[in-house]
Protein backbone atom coordinates (compact mmCIF):
# COMPACT_ATOMS: atom_id res chain seq x y z
CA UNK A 1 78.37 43.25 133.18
CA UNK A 2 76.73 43.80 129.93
CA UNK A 3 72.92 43.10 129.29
CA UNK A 4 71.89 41.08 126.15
CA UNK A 5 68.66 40.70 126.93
CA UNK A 6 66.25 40.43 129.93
CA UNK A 7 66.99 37.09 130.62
CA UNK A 8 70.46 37.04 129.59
CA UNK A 9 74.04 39.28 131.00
CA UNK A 10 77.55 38.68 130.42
CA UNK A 11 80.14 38.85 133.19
CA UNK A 12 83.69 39.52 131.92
CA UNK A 13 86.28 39.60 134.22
CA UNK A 14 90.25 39.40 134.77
CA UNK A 15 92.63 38.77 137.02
CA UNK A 16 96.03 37.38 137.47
CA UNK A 17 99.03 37.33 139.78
CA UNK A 18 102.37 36.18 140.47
CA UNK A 19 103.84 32.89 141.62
CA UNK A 20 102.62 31.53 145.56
CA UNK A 21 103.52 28.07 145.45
CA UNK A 22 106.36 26.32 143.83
CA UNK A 23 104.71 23.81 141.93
CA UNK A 24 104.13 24.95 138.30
CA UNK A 25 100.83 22.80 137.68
CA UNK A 26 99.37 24.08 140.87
CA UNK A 27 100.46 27.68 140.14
CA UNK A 28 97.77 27.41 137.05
CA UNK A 29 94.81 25.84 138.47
CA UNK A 30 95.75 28.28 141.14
CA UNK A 31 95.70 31.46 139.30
CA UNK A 32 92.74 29.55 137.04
CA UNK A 33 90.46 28.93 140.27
CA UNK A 34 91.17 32.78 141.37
CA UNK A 35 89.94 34.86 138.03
CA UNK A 36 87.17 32.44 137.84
CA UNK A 37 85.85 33.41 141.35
CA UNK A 38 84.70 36.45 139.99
CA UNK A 39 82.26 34.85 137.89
CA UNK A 40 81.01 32.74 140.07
CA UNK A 41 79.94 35.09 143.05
CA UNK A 42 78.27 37.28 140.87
CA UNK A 43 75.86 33.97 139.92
CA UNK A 44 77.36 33.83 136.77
CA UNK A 45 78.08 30.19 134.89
CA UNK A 46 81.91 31.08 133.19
CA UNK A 47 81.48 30.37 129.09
CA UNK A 48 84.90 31.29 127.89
CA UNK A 49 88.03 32.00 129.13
CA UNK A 50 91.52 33.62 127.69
CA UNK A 51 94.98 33.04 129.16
CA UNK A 52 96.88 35.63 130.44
CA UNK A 53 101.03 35.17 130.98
CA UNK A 54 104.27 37.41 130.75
CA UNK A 55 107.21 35.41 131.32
CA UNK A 56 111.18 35.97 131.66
CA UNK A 57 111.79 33.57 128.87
CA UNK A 58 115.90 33.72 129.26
CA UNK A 59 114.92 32.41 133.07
CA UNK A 60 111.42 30.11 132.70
CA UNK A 61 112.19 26.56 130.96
CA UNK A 62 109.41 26.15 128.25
CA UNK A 63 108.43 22.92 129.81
CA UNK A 64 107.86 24.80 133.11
CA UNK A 65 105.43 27.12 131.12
CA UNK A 66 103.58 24.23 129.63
CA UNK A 67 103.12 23.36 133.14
CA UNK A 68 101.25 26.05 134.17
CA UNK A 69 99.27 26.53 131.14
CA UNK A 70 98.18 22.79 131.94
CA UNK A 71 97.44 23.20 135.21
CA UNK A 72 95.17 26.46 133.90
CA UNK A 73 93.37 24.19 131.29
CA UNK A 74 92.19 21.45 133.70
CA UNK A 75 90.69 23.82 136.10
CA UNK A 76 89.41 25.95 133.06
CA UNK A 77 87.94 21.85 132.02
CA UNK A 78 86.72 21.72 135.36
CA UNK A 79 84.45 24.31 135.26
CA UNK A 80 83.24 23.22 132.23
CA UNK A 81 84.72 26.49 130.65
CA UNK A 82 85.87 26.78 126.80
CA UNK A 83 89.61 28.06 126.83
CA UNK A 84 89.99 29.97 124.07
CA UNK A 85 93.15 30.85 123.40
CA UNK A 86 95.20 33.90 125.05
CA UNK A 87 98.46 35.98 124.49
CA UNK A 88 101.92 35.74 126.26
CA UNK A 89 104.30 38.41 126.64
CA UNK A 90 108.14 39.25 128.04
CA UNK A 91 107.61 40.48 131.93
CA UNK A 92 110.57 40.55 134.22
CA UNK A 93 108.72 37.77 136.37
CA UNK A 94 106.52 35.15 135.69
CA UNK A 95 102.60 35.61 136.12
CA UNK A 96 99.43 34.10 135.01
CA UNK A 97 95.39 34.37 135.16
CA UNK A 98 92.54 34.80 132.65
CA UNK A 99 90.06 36.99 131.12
CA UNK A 100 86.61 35.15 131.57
CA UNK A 101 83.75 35.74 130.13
CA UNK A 102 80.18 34.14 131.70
CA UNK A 103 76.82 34.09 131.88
CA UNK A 104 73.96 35.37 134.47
CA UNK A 105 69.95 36.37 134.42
CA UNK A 106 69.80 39.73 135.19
CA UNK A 107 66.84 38.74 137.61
CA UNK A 108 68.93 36.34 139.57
CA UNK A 109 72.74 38.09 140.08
CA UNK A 110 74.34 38.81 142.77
CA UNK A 111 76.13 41.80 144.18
CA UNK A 112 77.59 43.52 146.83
CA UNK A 113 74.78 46.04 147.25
CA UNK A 114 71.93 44.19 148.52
CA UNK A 115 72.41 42.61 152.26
CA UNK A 116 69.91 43.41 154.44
CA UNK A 117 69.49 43.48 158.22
CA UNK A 118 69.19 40.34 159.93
CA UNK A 119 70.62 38.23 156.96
CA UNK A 120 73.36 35.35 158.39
CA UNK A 121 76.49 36.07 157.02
CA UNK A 122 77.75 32.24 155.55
CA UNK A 123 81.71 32.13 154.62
CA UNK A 124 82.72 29.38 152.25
CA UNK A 125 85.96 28.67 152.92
CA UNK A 126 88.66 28.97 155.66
CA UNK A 127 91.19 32.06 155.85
CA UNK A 128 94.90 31.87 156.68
CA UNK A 129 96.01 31.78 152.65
CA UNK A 130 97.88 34.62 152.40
CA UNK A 131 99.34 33.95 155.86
CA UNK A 132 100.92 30.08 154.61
CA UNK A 133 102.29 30.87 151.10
CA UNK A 134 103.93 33.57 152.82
CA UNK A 135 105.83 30.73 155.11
CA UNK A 136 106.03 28.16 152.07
CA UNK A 137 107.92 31.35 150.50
CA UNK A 138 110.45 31.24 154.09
CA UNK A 139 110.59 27.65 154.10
CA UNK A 140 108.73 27.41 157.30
CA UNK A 141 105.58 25.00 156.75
CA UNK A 142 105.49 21.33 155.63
CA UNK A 143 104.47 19.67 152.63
CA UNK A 144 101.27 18.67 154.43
CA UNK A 145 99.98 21.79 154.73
CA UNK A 146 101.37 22.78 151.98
CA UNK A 147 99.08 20.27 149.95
CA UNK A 148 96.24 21.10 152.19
CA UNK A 149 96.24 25.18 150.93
CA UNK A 150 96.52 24.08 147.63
CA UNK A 151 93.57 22.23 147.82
CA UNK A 152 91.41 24.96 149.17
CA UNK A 153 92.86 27.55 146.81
CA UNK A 154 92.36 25.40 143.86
CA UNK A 155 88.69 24.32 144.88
CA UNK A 156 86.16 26.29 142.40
CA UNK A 157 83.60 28.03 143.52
CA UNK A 158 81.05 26.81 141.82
CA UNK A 159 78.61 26.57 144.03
CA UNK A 160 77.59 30.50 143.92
CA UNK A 161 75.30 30.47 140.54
CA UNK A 162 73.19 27.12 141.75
CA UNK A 163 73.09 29.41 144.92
CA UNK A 164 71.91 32.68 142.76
CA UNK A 165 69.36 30.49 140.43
CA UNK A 166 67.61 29.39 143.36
CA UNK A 167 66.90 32.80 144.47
CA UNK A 168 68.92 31.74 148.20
CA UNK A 169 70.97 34.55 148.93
CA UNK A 170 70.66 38.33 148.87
CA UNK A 171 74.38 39.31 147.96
CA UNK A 172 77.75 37.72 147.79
CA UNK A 173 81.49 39.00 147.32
CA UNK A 174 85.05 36.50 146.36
CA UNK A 175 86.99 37.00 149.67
CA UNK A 176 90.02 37.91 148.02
CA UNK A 177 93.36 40.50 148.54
CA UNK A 178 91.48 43.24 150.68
CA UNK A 179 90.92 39.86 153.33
CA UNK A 180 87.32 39.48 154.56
CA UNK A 181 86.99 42.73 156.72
CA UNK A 182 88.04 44.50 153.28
CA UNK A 183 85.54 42.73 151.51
CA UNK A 184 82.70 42.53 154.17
CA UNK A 185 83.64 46.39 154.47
CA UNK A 186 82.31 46.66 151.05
CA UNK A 187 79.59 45.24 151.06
CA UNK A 188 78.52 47.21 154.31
CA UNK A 189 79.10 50.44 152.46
CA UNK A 190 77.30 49.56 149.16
CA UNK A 191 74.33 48.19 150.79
CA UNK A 192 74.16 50.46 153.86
CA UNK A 193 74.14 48.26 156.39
CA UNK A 194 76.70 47.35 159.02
CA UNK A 195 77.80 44.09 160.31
CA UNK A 196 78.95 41.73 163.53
CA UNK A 197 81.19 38.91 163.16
CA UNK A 198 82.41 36.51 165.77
CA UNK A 199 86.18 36.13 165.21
CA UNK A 200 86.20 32.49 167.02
CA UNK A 201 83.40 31.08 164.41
CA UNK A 202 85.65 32.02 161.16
CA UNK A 203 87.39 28.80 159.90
CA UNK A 204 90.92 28.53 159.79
CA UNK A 205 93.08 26.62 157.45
CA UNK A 206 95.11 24.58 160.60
CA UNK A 207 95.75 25.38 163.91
CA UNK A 208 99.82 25.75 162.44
CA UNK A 209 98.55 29.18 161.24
CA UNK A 210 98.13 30.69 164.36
CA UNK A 211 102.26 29.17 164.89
CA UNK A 212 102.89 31.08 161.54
CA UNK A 213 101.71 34.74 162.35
CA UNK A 214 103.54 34.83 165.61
CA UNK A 215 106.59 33.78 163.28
CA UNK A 216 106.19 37.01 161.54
CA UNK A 217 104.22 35.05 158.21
CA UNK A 218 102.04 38.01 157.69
CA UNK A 219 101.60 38.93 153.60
CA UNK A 220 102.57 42.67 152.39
CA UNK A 221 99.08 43.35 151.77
CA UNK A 222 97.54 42.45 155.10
CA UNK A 223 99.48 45.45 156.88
CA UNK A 224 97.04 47.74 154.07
CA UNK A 225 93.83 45.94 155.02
CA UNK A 226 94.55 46.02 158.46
CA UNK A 227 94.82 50.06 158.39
CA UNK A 228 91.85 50.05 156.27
CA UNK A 229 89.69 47.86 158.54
CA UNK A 230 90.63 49.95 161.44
CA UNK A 231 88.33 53.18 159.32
CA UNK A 232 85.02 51.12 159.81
CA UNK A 233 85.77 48.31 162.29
CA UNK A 234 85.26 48.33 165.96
CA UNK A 235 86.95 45.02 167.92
CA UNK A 236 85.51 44.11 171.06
CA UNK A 237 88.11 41.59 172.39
CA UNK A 238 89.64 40.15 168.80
CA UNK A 239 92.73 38.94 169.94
CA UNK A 240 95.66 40.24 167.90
CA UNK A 241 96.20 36.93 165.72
CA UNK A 242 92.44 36.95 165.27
CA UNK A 243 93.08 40.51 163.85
CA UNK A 244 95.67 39.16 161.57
CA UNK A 245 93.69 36.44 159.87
CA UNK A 246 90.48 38.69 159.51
CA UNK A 247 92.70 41.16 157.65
CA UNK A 248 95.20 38.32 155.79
CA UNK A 249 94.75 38.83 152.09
CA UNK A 250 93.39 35.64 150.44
CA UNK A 251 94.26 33.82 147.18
CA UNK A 252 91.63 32.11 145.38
CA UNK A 253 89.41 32.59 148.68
CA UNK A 254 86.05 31.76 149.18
CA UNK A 255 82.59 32.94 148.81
CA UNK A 256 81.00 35.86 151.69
CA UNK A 257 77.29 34.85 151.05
CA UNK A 258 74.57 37.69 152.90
CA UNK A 259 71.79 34.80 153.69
CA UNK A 260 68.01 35.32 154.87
CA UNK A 261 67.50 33.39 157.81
CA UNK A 262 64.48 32.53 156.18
CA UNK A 263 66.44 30.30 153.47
CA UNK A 264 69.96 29.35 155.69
CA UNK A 265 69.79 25.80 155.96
CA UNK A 266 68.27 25.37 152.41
CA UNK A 267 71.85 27.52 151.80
CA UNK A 268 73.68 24.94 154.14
CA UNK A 269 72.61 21.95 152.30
CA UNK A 270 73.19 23.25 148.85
CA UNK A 271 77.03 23.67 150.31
CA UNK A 272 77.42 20.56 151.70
CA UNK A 273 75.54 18.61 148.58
CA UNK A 274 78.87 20.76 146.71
CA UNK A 275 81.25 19.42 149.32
CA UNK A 276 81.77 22.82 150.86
CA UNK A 277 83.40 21.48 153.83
CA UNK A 278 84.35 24.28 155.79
CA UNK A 279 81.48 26.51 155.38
CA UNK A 280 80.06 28.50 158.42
CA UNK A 281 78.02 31.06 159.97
CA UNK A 282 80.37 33.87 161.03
CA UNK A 283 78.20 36.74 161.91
CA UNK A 284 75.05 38.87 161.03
CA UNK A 285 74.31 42.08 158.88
CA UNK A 286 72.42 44.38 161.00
CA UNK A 287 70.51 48.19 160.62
CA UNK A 288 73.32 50.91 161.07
CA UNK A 289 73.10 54.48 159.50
CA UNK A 290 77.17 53.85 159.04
CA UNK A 291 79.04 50.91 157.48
CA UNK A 292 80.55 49.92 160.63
CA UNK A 293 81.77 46.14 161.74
CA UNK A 294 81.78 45.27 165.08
CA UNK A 295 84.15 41.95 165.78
CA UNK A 296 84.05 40.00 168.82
CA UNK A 297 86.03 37.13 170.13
């Protein structure tokens, strides 16, 4: 962040990543919907945006990489974002994202470091991401649900600076690779506090995802998060999938919001006014003098 003034901040930001899906279009509202998160959880209202691709041009058609540049622009549209431009260069495999620039009042941002005991903790969407492109990748799920991840990866998350302006929540974090004990981890540590979270109240994607992990679908990254979890989390009857999903590393994932009681349905009814569908009340922060998460069934 950089501070202009004390009213106005900017929030730059990156990010970008290979390939999940196979459809090109998707791919860049994908990768689009992702480095925008970052913006948006910090309360920030993107302003600009640059594209970001290598690309083995002996192996990518040029019409494929239109494709994805398209699919970038109409989600970069769609949040009402100015695409600027960008640069391209030769990688050995294809990926894509931006560099985003936004805006934010330094009175009103949001951050990892400020949950306090007895907020609600509110997740935005449902986990299993990382856990379904990894069977689209073994040819194991159908188009069905393959249109169905695509649609919660590619949903913006907008509704964190509306959340932010209106003074709702006390911090928020992009659930992203580390998975949501990584990032809930976090936000433990930086605001010295721990946390409980009820495994059975965290939405899923479909009940086929659950069918997927005990087909071996689990992403590179989760085995990572898992081992890092395991330094600050205790379980108290997580069942093993459960343990998988809480540790899956998400693409384009939702928003972790740290929520006063005080102000949770007023938080609840901003969401569904946005069409959050699948947001819920996973767990609590509570007083600890270590960052520790405590997960029950």
């Amino acid at each position: 962040m950089y501070r202009i003034d004390r009213n106005r901040a900017l929030v730059q930001t990156t990010d970008f990543f290979t390939p999940i899906v196979d459809d090109p279009f998707a791919y860049g509202q994908i990768a689009a919907a992702n480095a925008l998160s970052d913006v948006y959880a910090m309360g920030g209202r993107p302003l600009t945006a640059l594209n970001l691709m290598g690309i083995p041009a002996d192996l990518v058609p040029s019409h494929v990489i239109n494709t994805i540049l398209r699919g970038g622009a109409a989600k970069i549209k769609e949040a009402r974002c100015v695409l600027l431009g960008g640069h391209t260069i030769r990688n050995p495999e294809p990926i894509y994202g931006l560099a985003v620039t936004g805006l934010v009042s330094p009175r009103r941002m949001l951050t990892n470091a400020n949950a306090c005991a007895g907020d609600v903790l509110v997740l935005t969407k449902p986990l299993g991401t990382g856990i379904i492109t990894t069977g689209i990748k073994r040819g194991l799920t159908g188009r069905l649900l393959e249109r169905k991840v695509i649609a919660i990866m590619t949903k913006l998350n907008s509704v964190g600076p509306e959340l932010a302006e209106r003074g709702l929540l006390k911090a928020a974090v992009d659930v992203t690779g580390f998975g949501l004990l990584g990032h809930l981890g976090a936000v433990c540590r930086a605001s010295g506090v721990g946390a409980e979270v009820c495994a059975g109240a965290v939405p899923v994607i479909s009940a086929e995802v659950v069918e997927l992990i005990a087909a071996g679908c689990v992403s590179g990254g989760r085995r990572d998060n898992l081992e890092l979890a395991a330094s600050f989390t205790e379980w108290d009857g997580a069942t093993p999938a459960q343990k998988v999903l809480l540790t899956d590393a998400q693409t384009s994932g939702g928003l972790l919001l740290s929520v006063p009681r005080r102000n949770l349905q007023k938080v609840l009814k901003v969401l569904k006014l946005h069409h959050v569908s699948s947001a819920a009340v996973i767990g609590n922060i509570v007083a600890s003098k270590k960052p520790r998460i405590r997960v029950s069934a």
